[in-house]
Protein backbone atom coordinates (compact mmCIF):
# COMPACT_ATOMS: atom_id res chain seq x y z
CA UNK A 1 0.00 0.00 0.00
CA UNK A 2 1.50 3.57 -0.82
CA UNK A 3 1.57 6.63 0.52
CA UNK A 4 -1.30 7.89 -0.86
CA UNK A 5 -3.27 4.92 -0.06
CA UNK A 6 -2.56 4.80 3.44
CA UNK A 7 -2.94 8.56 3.77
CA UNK A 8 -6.86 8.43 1.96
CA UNK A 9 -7.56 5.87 4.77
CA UNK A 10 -6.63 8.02 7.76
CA UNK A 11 -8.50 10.66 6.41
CA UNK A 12 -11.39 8.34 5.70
CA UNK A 13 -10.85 6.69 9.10
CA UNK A 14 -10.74 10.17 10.90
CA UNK A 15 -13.97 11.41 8.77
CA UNK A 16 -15.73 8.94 10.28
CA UNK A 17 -14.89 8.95 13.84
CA UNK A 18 -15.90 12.59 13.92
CA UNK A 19 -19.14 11.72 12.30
CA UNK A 20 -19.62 8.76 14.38
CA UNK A 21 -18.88 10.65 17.48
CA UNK A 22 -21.59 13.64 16.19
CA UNK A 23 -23.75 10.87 15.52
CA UNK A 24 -24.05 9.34 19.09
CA UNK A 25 -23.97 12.55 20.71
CA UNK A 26 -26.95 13.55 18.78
CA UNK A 27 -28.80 10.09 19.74
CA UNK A 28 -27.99 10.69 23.34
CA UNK A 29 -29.68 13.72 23.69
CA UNK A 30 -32.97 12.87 22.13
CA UNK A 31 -33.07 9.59 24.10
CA UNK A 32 -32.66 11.29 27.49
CA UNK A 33 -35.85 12.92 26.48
CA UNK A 34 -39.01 10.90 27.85
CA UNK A 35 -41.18 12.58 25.91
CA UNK A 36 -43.04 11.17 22.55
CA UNK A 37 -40.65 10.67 19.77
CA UNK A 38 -42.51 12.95 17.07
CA UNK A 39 -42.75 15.95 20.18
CA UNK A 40 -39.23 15.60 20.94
CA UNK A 41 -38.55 15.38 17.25
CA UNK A 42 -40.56 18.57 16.52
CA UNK A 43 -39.13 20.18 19.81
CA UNK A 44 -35.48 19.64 17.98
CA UNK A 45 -36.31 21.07 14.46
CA UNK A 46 -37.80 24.00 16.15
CA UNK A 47 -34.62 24.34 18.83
CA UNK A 48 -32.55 24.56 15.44
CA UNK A 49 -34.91 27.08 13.42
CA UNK A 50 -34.49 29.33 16.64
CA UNK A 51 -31.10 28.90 17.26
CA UNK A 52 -29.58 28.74 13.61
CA UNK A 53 -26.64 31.08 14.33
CA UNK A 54 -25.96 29.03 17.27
CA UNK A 55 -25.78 26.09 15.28
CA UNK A 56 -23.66 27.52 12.41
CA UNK A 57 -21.43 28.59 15.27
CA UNK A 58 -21.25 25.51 16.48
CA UNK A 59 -20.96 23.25 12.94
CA UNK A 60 -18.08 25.82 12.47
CA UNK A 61 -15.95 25.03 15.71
CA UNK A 62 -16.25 20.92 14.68
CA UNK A 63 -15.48 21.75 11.11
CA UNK A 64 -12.10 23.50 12.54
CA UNK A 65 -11.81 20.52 14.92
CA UNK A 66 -11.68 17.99 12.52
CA UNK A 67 -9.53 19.73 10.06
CA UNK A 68 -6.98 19.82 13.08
CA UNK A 69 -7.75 16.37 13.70
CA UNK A 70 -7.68 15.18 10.03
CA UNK A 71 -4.03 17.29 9.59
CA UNK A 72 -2.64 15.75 12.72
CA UNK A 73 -3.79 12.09 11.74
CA UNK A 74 -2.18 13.14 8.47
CA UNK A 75 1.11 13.68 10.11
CA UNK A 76 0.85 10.81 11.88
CA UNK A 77 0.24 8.21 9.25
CA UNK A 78 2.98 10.18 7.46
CA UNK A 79 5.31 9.37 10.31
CA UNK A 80 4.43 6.01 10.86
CA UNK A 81 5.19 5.47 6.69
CA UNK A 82 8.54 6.89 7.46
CA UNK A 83 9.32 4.32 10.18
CA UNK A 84 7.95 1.72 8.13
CA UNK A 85 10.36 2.36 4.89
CA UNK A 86 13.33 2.75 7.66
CA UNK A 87 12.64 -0.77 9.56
CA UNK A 88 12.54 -2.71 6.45
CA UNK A 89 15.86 -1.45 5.58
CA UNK A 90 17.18 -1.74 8.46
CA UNK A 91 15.74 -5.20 8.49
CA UNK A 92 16.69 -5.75 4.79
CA UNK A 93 13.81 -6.38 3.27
């Protein structure tokens, strides 16, 4: 595997542990509601329609998160390729 290869697959990898962590946080909070589903459902939609700036805000700050994430993951995958190449010449392989 290259590179460029391993470096699409961190950055897949790190795509979707930010969505996956989004994803349970948003499940969490409408299950710790113990109201009816389509209430708490309508309660949300009109939560966002109020507090759209909020949520831009918000969506903005994990956007800049996960570019710091994804650039870090980056670096080290990067790194790790580096030590790679040097052990198997070291090894002489």
């Amino acid at each position: 595997m290259g590179n460029h290869a391993l470096a699409e697959n961190a950055k897949l990898l790190w795509i979707g542990v930010g969505l996956g962590g989004a994803a349970i946080g948003v499940a969490i909070a409408l299950t710790r509601r113990k109201r009816d589903r389509w209430y708490a459902a309508k309660q949300v939609s009109q939560r966002v329609a109020d507090r759209t700036s909020d949520l831009a805000a918000a969506s903005k700050d994990i956007v800049d998160r996960l570019k710091i994430v994804y650039t870090e993951g980056r670096k080290v995958v990067e790194e790790a390729t580096e030590l790679w190449s040097q052990g198997r010449k070291l090894a002489g392989v």
